[in-house]
C-alpha atoms as a PDB file:
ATOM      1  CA  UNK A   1      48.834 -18.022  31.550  1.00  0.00           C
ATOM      2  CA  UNK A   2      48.050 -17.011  35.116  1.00  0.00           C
ATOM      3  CA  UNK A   3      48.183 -13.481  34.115  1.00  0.00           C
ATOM      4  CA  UNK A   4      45.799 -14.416  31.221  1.00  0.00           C
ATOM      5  CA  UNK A   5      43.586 -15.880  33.814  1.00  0.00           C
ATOM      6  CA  UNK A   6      43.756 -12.990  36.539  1.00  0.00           C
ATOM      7  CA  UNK A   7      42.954 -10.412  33.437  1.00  0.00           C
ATOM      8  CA  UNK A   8      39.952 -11.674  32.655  1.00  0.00           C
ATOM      9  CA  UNK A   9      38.985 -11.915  36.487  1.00  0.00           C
ATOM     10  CA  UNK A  10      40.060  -8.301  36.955  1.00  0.00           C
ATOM     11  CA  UNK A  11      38.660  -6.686  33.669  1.00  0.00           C
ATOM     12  CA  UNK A  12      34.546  -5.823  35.043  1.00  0.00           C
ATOM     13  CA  UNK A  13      37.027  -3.796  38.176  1.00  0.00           C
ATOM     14  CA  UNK A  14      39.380  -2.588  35.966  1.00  0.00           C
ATOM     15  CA  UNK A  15      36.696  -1.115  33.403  1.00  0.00           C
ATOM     16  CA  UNK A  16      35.003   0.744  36.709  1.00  0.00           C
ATOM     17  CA  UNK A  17      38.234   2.045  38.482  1.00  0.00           C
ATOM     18  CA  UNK A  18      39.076   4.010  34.763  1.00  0.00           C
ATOM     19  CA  UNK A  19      36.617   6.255  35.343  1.00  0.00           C
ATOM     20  CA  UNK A  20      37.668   7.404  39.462  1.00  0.00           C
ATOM     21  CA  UNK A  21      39.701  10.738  37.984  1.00  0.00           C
ATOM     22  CA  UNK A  22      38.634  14.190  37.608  1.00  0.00           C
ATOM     23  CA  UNK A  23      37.764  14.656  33.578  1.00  0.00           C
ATOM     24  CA  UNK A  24      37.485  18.023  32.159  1.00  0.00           C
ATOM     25  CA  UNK A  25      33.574  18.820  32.183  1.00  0.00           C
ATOM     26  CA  UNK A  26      33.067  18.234  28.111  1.00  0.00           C
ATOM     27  CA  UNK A  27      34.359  14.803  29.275  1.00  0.00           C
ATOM     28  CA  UNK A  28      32.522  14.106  31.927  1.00  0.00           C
ATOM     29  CA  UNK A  29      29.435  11.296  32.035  1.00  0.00           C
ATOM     30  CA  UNK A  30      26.673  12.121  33.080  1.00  0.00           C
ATOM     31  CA  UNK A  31      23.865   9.912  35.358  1.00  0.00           C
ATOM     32  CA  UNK A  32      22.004  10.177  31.839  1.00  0.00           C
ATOM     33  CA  UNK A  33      24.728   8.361  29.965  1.00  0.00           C
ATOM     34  CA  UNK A  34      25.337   5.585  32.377  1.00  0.00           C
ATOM     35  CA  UNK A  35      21.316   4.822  32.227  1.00  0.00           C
ATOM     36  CA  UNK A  36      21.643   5.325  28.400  1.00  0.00           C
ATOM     37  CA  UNK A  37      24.608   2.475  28.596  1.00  0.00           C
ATOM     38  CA  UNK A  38      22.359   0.285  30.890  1.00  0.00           C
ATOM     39  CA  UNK A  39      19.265   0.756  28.437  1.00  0.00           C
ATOM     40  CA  UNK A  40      21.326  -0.516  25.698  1.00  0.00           C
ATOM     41  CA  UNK A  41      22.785  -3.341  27.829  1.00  0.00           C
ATOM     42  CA  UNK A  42      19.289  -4.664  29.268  1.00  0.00           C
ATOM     43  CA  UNK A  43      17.723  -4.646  25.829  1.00  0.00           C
ATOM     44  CA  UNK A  44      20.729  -7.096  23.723  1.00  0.00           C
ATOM     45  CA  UNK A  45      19.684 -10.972  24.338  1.00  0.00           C
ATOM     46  CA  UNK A  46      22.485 -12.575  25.723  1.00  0.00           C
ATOM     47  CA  UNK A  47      24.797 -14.514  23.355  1.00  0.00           C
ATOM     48  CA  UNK A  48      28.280 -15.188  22.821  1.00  0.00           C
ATOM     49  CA  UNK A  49      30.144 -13.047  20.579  1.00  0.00           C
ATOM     50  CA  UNK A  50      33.541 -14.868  20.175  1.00  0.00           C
ATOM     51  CA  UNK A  51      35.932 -16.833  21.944  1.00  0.00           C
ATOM     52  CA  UNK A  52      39.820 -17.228  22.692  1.00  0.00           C
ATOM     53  CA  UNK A  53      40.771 -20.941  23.233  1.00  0.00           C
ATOM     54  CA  UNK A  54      43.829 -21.548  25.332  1.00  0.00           C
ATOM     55  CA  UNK A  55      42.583 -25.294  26.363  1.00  0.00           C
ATOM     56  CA  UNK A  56      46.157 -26.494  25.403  1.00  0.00           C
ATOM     57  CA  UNK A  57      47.671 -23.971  27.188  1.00  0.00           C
ATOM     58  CA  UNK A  58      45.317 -23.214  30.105  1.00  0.00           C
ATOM     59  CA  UNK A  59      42.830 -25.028  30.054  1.00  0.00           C
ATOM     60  CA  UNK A  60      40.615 -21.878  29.933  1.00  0.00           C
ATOM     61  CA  UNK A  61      38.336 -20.593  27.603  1.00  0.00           C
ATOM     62  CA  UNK A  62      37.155 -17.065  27.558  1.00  0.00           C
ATOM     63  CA  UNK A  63      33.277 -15.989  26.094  1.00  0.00           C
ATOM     64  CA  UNK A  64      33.075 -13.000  24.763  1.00  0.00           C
ATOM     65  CA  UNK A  65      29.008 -11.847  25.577  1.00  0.00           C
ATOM     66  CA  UNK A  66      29.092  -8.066  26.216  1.00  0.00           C
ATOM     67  CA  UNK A  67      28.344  -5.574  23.563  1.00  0.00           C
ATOM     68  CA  UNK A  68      31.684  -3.941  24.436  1.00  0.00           C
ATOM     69  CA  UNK A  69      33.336  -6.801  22.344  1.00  0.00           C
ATOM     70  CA  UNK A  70      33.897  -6.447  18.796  1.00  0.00           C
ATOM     71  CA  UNK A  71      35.653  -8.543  16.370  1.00  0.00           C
ATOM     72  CA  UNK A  72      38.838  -6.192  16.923  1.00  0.00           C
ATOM     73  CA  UNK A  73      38.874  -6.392  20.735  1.00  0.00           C
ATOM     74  CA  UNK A  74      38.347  -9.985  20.841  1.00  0.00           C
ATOM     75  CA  UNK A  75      41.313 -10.861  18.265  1.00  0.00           C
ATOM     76  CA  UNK A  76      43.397  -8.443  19.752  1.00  0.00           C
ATOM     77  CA  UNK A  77      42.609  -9.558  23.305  1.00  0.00           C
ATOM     78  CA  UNK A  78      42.925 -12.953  22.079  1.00  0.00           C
ATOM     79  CA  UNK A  79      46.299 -12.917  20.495  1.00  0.00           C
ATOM     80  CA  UNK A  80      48.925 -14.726  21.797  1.00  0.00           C
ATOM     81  CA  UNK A  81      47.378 -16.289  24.405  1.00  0.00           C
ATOM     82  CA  UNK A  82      44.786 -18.823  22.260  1.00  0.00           C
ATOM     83  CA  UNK A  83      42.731 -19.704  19.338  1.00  0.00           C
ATOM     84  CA  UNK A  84      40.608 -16.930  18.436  1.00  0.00           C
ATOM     85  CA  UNK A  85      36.939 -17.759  16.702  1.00  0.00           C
ATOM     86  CA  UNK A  86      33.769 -16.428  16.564  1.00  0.00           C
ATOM     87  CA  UNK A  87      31.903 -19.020  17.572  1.00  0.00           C
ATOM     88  CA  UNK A  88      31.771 -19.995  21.390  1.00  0.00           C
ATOM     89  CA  UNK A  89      33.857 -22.108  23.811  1.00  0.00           C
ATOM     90  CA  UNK A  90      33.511 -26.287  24.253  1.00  0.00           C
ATOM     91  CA  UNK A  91      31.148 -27.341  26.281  1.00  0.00           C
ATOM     92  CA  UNK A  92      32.941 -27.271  29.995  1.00  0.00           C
ATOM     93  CA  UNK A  93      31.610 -29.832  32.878  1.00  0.00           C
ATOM     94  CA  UNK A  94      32.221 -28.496  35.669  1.00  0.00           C
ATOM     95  CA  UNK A  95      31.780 -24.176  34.561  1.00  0.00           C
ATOM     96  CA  UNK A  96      33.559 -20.962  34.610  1.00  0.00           C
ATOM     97  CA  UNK A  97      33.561 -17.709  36.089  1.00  0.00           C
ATOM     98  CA  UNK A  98      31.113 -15.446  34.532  1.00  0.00           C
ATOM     99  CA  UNK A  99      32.379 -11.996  35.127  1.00  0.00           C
ATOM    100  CA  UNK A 100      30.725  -8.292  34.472  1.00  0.00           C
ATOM    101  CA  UNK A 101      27.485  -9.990  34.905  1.00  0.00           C
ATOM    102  CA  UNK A 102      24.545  -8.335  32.735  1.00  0.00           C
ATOM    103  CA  UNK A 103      26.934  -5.192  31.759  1.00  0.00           C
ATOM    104  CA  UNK A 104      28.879  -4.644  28.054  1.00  0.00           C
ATOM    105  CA  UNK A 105      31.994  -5.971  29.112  1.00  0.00           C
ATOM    106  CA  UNK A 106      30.323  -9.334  30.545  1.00  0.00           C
ATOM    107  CA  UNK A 107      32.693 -12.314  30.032  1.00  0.00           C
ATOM    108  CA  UNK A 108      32.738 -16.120  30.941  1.00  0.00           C
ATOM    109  CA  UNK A 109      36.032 -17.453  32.138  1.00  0.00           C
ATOM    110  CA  UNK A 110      35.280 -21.671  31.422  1.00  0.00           C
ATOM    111  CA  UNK A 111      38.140 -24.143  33.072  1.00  0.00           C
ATOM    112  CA  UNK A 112      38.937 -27.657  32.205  1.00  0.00           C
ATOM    113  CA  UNK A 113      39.838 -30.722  33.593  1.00  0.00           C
ATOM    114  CA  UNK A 114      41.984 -31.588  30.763  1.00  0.00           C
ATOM    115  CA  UNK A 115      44.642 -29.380  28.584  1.00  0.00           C
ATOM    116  CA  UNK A 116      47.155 -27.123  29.727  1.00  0.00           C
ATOM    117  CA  UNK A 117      47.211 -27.011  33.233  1.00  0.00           C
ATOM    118  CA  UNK A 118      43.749 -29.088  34.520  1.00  0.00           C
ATOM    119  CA  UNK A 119      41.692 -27.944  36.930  1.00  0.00           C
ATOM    120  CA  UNK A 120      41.744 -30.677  39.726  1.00  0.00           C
ATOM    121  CA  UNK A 121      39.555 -29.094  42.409  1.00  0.00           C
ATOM    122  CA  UNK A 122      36.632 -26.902  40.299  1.00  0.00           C
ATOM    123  CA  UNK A 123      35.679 -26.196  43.945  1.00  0.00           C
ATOM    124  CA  UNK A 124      38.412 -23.832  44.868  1.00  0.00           C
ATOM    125  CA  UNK A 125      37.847 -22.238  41.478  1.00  0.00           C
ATOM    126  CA  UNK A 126      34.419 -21.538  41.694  1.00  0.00           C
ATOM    127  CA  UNK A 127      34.681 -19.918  45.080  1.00  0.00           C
ATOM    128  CA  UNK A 128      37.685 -17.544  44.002  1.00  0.00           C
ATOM    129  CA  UNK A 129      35.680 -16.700  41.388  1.00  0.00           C
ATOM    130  CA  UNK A 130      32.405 -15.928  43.685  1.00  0.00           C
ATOM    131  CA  UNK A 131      34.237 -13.814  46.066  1.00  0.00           C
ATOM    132  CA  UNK A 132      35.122 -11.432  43.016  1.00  0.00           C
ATOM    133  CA  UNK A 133      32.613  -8.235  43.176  1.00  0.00           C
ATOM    134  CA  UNK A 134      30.242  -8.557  40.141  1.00  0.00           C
ATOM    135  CA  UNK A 135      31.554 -12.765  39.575  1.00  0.00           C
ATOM    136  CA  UNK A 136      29.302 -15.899  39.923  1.00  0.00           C
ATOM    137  CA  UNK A 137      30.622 -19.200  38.680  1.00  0.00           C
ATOM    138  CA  UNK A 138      28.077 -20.713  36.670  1.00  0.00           C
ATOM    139  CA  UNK A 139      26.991 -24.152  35.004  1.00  0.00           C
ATOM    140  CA  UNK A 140      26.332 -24.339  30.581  1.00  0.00           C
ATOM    141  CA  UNK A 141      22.998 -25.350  31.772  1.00  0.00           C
ATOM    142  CA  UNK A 142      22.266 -21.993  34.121  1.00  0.00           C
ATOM    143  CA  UNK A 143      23.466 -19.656  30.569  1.00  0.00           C
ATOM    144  CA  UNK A 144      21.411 -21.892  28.595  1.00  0.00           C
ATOM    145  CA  UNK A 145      18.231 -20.780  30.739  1.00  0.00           C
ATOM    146  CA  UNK A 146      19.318 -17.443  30.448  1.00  0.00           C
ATOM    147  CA  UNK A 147      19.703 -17.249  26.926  1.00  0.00           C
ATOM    148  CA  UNK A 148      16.391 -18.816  26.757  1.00  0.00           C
ATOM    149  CA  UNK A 149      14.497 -16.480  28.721  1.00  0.00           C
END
């Protein structure tokens, strides 16, 4: 489950480092495209596509919020390491790790105190989470504004 965990963490560095080779110029993207991508991004209201519950495992839940995700992606992404659903994660207490902030591949990592392996000190978690580039651990509450706004 820790790799589980330290995916999910990765993925927002993982999805820019893909793109650091030389691609054939019909390939290539262009400034264009990436403010084409960003368009599309700024203009879908946040909202939670799916979710993978490993609580019994992990006691993690992942939310799936970036237009990246599709049914597909989530299931397979899901599989084998929790519950897969389309609707979103329990309500956590003390947060999770929202990753890829604002971009199509945006995630949100929630812990638990009970389950799998608890979370005993949320304030280690929350600060190995905020030293990740593009990471802020965040409260229900703070998303809730968010998706209200």
């Amino acid at each position: 489950m820790k790799k589980f965990f330290a995916f999910f963490l990765l993925l927002p560095l993982l999805l820019v480092l893909a793109g650091c080779g030389e691609a054939p110029e019909e390939e290539q993207i262009t400034e264009e495209d990436v403010m084409d991508l960003v368009g599309e991004a700024e203009s879908v209201d946040w909202k939670v596509r799916g979710s993978c519950n490993a609580i019994a495992q992990a006691s993690t839940c992942v939310d799936y919020v970036g237009s990246l995700w599709t049914e597909e992606q989530m299931k397979l992404n899901c599989q084998g390491a929790g519950n897969f659903s389309l609707d979103a994660c329990p309500y956590s207490e003390i947060g999770g790790c929202n990753t890829g902030l604002e971009t199509i591949a945006e995630v949100v990592l929630w812990s638990y105190q009970y389950g799998g392996a608890p979370v005993e000190e949320p304030q280690y978690a929350a600060g190995a989470c905020n030293n990740l580039p593009m990471a802020k651990w965040v409260l229900p509450d703070e998303l809730l504004e968010r998706k209200n706004k």
